[in-house]
PDB file of N, CA and C in Angstrom:
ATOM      1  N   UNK A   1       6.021   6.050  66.000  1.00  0.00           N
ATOM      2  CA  UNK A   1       5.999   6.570  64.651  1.00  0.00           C
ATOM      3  C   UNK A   1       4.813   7.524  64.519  1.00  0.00           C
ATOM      4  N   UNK A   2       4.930   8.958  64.508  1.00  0.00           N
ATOM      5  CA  UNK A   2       4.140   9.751  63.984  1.00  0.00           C
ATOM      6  C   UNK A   2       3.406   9.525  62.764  1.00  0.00           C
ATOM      7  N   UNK A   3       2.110   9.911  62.520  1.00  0.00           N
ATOM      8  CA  UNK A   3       1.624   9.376  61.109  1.00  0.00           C
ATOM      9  C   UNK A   3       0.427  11.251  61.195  1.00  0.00           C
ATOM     10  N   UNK A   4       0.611  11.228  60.061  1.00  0.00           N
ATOM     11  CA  UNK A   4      -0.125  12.626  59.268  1.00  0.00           C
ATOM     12  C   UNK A   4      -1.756  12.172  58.858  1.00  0.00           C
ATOM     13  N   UNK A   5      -1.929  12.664  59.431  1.00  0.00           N
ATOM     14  CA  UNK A   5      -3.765  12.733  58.956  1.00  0.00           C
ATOM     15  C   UNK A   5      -4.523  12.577  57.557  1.00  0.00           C
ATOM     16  N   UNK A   6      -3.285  13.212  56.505  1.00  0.00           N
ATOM     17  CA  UNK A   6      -3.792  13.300  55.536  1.00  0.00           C
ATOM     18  C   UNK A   6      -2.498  12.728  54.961  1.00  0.00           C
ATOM     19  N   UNK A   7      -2.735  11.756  53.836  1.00  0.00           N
ATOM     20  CA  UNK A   7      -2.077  11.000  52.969  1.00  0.00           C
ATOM     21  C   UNK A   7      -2.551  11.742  51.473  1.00  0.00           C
ATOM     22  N   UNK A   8      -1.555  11.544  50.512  1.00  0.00           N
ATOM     23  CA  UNK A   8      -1.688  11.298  49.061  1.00  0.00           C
ATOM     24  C   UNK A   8      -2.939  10.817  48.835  1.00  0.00           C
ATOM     25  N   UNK A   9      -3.447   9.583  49.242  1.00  0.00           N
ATOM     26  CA  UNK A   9      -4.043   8.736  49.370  1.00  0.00           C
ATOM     27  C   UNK A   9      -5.874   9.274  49.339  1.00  0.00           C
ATOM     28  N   UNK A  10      -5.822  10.398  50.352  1.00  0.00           N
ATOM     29  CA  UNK A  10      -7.020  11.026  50.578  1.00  0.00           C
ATOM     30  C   UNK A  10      -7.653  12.048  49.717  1.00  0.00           C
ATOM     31  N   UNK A  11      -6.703  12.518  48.806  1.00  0.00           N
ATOM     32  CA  UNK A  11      -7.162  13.472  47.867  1.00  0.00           C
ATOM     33  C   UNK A  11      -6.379  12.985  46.491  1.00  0.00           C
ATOM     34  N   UNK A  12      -7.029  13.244  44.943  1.00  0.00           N
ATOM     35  CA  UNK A  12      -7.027  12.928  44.028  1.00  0.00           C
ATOM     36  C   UNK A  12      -5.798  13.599  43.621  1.00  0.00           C
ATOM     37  N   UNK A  13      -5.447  13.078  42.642  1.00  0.00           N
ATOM     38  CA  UNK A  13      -3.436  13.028  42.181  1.00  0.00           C
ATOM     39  C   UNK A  13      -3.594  14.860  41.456  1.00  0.00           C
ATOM     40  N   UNK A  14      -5.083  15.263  41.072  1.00  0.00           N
ATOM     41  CA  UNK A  14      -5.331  16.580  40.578  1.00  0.00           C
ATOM     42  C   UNK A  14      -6.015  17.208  41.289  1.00  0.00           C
ATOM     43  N   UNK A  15      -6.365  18.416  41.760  1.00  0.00           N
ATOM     44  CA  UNK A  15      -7.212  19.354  42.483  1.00  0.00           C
ATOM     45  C   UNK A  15      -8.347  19.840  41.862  1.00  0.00           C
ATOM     46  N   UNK A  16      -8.551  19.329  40.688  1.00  0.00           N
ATOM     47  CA  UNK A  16      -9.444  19.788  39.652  1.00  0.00           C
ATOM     48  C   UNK A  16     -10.560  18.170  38.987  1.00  0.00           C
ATOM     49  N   UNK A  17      -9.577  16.928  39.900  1.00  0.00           N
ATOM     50  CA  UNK A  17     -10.040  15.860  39.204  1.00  0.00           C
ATOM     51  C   UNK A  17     -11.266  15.635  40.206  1.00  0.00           C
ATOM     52  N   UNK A  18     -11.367  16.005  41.026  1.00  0.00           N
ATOM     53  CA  UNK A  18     -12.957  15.790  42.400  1.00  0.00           C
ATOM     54  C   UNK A  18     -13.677  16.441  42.019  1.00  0.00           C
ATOM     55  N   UNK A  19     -13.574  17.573  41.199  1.00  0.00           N
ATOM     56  CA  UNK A  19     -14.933  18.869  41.184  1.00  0.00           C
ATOM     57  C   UNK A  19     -14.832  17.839  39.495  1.00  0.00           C
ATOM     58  N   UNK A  20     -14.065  17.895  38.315  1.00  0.00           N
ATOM     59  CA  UNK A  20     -14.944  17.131  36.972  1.00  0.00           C
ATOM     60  C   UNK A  20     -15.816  15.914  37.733  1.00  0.00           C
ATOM     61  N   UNK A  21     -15.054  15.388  38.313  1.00  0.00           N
ATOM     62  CA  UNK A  21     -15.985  13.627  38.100  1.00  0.00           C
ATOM     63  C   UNK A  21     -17.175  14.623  38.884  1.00  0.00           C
ATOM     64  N   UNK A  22     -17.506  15.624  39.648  1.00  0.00           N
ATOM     65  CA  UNK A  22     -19.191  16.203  40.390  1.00  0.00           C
ATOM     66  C   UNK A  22     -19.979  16.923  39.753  1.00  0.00           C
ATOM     67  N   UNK A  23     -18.870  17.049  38.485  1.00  0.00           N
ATOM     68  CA  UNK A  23     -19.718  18.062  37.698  1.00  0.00           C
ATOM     69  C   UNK A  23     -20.808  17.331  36.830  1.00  0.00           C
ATOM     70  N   UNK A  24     -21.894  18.270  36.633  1.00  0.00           N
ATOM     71  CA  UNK A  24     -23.313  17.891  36.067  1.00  0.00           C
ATOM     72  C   UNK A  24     -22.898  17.438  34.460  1.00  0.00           C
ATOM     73  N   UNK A  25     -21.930  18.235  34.520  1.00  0.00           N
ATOM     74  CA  UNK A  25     -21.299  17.822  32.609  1.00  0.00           C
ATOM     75  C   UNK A  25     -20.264  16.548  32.030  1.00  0.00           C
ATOM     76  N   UNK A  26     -19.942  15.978  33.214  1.00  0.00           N
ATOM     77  CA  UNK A  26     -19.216  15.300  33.682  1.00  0.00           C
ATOM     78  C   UNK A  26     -19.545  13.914  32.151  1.00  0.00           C
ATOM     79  N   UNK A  27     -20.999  13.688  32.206  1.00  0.00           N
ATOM     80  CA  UNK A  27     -21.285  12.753  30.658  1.00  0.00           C
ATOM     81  C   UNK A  27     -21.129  13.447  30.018  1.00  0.00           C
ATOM     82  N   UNK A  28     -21.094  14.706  29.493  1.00  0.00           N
ATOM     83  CA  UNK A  28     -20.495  15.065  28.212  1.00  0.00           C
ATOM     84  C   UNK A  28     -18.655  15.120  28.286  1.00  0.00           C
ATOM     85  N   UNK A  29     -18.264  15.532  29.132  1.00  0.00           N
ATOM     86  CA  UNK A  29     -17.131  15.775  29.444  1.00  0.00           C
ATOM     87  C   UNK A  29     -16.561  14.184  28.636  1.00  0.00           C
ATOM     88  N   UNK A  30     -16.914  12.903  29.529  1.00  0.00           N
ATOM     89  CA  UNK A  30     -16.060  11.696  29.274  1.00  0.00           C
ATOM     90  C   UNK A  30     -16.723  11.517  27.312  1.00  0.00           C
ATOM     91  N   UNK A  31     -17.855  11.518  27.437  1.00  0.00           N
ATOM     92  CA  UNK A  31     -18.523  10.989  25.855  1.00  0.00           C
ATOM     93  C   UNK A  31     -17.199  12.020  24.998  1.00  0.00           C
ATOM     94  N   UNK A  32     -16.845  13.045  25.203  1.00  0.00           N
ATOM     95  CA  UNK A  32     -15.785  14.161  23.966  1.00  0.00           C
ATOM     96  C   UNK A  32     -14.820  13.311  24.146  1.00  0.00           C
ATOM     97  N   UNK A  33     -14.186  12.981  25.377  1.00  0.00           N
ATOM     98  CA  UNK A  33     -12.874  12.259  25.558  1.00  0.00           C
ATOM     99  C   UNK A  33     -12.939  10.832  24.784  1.00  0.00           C
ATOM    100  N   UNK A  34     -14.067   9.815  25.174  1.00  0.00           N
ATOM    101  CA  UNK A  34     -13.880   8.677  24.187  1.00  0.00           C
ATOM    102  C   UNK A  34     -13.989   8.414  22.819  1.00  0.00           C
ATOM    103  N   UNK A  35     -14.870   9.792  22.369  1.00  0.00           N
ATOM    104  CA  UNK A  35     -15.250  10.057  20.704  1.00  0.00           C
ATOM    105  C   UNK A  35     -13.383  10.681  20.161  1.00  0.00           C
ATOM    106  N   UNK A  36     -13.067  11.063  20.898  1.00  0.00           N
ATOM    107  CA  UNK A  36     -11.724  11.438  20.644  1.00  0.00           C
ATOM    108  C   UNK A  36     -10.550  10.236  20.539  1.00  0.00           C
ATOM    109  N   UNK A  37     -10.375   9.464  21.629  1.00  0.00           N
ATOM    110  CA  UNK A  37      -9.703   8.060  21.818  1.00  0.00           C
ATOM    111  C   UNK A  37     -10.489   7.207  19.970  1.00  0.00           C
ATOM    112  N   UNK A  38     -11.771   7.249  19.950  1.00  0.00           N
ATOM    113  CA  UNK A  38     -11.973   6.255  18.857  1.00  0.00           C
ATOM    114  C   UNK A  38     -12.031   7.363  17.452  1.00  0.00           C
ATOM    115  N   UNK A  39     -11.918   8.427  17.339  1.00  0.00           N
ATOM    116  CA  UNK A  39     -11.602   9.163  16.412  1.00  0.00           C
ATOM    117  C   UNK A  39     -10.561   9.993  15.988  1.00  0.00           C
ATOM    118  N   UNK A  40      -9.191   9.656  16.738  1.00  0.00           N
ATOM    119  CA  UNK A  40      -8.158  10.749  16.905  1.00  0.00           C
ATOM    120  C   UNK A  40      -7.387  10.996  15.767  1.00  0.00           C
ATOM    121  N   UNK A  41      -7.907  10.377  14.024  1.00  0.00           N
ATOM    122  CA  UNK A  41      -7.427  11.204  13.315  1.00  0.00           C
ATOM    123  C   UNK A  41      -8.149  11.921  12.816  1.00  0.00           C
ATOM    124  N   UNK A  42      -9.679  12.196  13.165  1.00  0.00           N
ATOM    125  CA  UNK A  42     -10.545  13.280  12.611  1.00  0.00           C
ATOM    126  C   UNK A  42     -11.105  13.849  13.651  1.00  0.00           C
ATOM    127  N   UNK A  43     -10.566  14.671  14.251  1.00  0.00           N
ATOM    128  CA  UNK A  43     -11.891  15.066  15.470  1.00  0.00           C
ATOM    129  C   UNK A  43     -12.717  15.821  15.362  1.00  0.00           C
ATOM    130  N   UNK A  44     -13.243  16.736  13.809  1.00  0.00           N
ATOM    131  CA  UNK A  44     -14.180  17.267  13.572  1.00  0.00           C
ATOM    132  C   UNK A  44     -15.751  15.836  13.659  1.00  0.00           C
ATOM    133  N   UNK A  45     -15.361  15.137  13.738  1.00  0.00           N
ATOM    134  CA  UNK A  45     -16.400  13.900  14.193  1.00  0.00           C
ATOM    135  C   UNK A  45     -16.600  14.082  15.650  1.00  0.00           C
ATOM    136  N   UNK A  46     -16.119  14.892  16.551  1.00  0.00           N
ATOM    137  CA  UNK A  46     -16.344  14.810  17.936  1.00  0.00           C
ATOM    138  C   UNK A  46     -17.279  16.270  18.074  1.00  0.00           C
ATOM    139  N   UNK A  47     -17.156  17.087  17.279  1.00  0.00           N
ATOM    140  CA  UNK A  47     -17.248  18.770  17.334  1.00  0.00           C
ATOM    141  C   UNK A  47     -19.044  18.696  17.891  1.00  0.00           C
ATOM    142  N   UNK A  48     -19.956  17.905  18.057  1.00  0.00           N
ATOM    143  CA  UNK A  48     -21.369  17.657  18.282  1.00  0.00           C
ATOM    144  C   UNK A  48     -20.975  17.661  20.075  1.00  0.00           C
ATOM    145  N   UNK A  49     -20.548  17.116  20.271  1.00  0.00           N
ATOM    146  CA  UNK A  49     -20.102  16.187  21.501  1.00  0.00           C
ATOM    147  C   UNK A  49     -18.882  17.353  22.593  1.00  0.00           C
ATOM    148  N   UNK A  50     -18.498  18.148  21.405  1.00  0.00           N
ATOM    149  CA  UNK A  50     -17.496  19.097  21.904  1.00  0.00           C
ATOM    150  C   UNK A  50     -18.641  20.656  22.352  1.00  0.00           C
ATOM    151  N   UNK A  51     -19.676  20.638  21.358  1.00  0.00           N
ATOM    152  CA  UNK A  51     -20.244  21.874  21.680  1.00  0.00           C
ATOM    153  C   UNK A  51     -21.460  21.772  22.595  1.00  0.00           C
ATOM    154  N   UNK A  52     -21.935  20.198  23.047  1.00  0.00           N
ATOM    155  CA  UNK A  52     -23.037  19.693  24.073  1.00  0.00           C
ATOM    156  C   UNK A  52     -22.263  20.310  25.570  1.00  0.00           C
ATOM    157  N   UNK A  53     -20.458  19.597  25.219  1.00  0.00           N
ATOM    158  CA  UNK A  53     -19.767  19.779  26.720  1.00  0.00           C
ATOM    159  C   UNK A  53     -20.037  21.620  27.367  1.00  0.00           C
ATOM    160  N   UNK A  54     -19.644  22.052  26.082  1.00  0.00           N
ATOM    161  CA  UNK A  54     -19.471  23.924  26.044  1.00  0.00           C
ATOM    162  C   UNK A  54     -20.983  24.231  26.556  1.00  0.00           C
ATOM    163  N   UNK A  55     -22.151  23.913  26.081  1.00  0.00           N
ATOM    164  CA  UNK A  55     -23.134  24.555  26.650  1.00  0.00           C
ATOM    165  C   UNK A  55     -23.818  23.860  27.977  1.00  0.00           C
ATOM    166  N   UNK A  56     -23.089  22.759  28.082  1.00  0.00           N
ATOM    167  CA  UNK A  56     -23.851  22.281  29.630  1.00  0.00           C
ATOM    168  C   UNK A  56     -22.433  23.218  30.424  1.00  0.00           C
ATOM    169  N   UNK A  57     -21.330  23.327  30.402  1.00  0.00           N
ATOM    170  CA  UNK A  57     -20.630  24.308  31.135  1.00  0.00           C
ATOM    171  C   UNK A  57     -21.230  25.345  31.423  1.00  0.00           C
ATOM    172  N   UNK A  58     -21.552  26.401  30.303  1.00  0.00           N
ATOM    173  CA  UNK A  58     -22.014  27.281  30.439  1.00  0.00           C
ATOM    174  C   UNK A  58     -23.114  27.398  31.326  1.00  0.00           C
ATOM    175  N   UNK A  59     -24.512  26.172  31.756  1.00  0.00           N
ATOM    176  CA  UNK A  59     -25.281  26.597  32.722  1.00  0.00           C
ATOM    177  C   UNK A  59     -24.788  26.572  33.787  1.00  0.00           C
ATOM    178  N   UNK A  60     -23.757  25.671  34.141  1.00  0.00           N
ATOM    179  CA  UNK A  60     -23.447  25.259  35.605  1.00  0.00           C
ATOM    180  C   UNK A  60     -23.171  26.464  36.263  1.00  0.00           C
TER     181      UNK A  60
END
């Protein structure tokens, strides 16, 4: 039985999900997402948390 070097298994289900979780913004990134989960009928309550994510992007 031939077997492939590289599985599903070895890289993340997104191509974009290895570089967020390395990114330096990565705590602001999740803090917008859970202020969102516990605020999702007002998310002008997240907009602090939304514009921390925007300017730590911007240095990276």
């Amino acid at each position: 039985m031939a077997s492939n070097s590289s599985s599903w298994q070895d890289s993340p289900p997104y191509p974009s999900a290895a570089r967020l979780s390395d990114s330096l913004c990565f705590p602001q990134y999740t803090a917008s997402l859970k202020c969102l989960e516990a605020n999702y009928d007002d998310k002008s309550r997240c907009q602090n948390l939304f514009d921390d994510y925007k300017e730590c992007k911007k240095k990276e």
